[in-house]
Protein backbone atom coordinates (compact mmCIF):
# COMPACT_ATOMS: atom_id res chain seq x y z
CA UNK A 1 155.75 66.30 126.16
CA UNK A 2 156.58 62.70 126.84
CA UNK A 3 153.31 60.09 127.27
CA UNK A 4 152.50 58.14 130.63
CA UNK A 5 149.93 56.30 128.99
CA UNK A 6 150.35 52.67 128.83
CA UNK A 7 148.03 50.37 126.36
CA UNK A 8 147.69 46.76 126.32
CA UNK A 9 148.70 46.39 122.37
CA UNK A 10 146.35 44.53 120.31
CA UNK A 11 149.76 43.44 118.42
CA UNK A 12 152.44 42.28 120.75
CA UNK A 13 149.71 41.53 123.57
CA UNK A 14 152.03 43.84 126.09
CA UNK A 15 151.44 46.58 128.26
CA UNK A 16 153.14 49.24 126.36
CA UNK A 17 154.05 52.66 126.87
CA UNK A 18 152.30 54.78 123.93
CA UNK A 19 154.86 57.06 122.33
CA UNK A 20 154.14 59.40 119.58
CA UNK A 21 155.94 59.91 116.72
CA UNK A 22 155.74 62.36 113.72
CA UNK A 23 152.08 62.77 114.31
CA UNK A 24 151.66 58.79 115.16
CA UNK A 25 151.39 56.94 117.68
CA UNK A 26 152.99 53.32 118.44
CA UNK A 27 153.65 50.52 120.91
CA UNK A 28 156.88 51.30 122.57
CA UNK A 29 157.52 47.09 122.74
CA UNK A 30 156.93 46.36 118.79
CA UNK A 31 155.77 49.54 116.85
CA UNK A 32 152.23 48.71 116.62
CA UNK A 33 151.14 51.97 114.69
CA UNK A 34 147.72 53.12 116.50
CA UNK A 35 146.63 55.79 114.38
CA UNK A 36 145.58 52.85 111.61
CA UNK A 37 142.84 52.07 114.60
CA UNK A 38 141.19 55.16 112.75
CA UNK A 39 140.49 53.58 109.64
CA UNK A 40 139.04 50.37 111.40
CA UNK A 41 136.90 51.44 114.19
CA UNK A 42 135.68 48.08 115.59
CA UNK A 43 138.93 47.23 116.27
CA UNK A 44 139.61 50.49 118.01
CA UNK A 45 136.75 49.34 120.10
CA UNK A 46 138.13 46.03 120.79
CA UNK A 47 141.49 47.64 122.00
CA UNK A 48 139.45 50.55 124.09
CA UNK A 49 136.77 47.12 125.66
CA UNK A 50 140.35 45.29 127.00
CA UNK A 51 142.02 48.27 128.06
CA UNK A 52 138.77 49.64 130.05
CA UNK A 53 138.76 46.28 132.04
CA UNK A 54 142.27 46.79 133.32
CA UNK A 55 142.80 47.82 136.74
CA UNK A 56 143.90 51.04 137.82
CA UNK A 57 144.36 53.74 135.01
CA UNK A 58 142.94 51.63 132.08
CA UNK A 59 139.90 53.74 131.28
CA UNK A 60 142.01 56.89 131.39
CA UNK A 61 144.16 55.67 129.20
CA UNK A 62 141.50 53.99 126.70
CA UNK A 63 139.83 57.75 126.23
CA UNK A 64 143.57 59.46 125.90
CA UNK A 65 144.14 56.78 123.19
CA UNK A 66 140.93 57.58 121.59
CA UNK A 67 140.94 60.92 121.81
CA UNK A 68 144.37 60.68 120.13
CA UNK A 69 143.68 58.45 117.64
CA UNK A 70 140.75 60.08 116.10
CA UNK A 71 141.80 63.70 117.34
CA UNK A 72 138.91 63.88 119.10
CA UNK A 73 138.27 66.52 121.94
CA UNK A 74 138.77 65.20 125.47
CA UNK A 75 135.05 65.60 127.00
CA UNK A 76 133.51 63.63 123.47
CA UNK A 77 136.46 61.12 124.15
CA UNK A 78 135.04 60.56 127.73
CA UNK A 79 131.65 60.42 126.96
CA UNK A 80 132.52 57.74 123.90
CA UNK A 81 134.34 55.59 126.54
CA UNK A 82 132.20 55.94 128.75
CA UNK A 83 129.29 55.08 126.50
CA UNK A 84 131.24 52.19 125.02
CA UNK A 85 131.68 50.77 128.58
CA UNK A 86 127.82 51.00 128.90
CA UNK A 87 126.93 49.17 126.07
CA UNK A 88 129.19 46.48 126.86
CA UNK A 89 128.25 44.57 129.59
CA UNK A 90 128.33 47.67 132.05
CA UNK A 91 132.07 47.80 132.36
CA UNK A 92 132.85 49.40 135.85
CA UNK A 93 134.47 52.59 135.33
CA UNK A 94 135.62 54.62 138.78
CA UNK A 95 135.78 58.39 137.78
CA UNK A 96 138.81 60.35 140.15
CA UNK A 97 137.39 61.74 142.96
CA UNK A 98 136.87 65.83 142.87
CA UNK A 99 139.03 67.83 145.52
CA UNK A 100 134.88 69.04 146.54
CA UNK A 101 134.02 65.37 147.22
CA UNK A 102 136.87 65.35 149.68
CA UNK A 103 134.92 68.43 151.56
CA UNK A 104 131.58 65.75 151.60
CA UNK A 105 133.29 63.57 153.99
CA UNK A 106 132.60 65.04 157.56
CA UNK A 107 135.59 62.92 159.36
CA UNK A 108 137.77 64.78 157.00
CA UNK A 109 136.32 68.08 157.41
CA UNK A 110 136.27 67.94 161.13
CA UNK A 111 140.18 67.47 161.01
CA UNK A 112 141.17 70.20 158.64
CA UNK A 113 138.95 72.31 160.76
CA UNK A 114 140.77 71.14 164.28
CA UNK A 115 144.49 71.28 162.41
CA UNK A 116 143.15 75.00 160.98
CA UNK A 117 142.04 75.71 164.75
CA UNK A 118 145.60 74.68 165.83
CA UNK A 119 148.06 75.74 163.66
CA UNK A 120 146.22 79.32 164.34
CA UNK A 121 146.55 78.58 168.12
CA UNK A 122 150.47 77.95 167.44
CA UNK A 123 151.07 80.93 165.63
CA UNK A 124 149.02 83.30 168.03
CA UNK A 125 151.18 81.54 171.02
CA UNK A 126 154.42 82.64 169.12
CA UNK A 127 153.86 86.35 168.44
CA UNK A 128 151.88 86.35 172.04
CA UNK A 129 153.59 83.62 173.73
């Protein structure tokens, strides 16, 4: 399985792809082994606080590096994270939006109920048509 997840590296200072290695897992720029985050857990913290505050996929990626890191399950990696965020200064997080919260919006629902309505009408006008 290749990784997707990209860390800002407390060594190099990049944005690095994390790639795993023998049962590790390192900075794709300079190496920086991760898995020694294990053995000094403030600093894990440090590198989870700057990767929550980027943009985009940053908190996803700070609880797949924890959860790697410490081989911790995914749902106690998330509430960790999620936790640490909390108790530092509130840091945003924006959890994905669930397929059922897509259903909640009643513009949206009162299109897929008109294209339902008319792709049914289209198909009922070919085999009756």
């Amino acid at each position: 399985m290749k990784s997707t997840i990209y860390i800002k590296c407390p060594e190099c200072r990049e944005n690095g792809l994390l790639i795993e290695r023998q049962g590790k897992y390192f900075c794709a720029n300079c190496m920086y082994d991760y898995t020694q985050l294990n053995d000094d857990r403030s600093k894990l913290d440090e590198v989870l606080i700057e990767n929550l505050q980027v943009k985009g996929f940053g908190p996803l990626f700070a609880i797949a590096l924890y959860e790697r890191v410490t081989l911790t399950p995914p749902l106690e990696a998330r509430d960790y994270v999620f936790k640490l965020a909390e108790d530092n200064n509130n840091i945003e997080i924006m959890e994905p939006t669930s397929k059922l919260d897509l259903l909640k919006n009643p513009i949206l629902l009162i299109f897929i109920v008109v294209f339902v309505i008319v792709i049914i009408g289209l198909a009922l006008l070919s085999v009756y048509g």
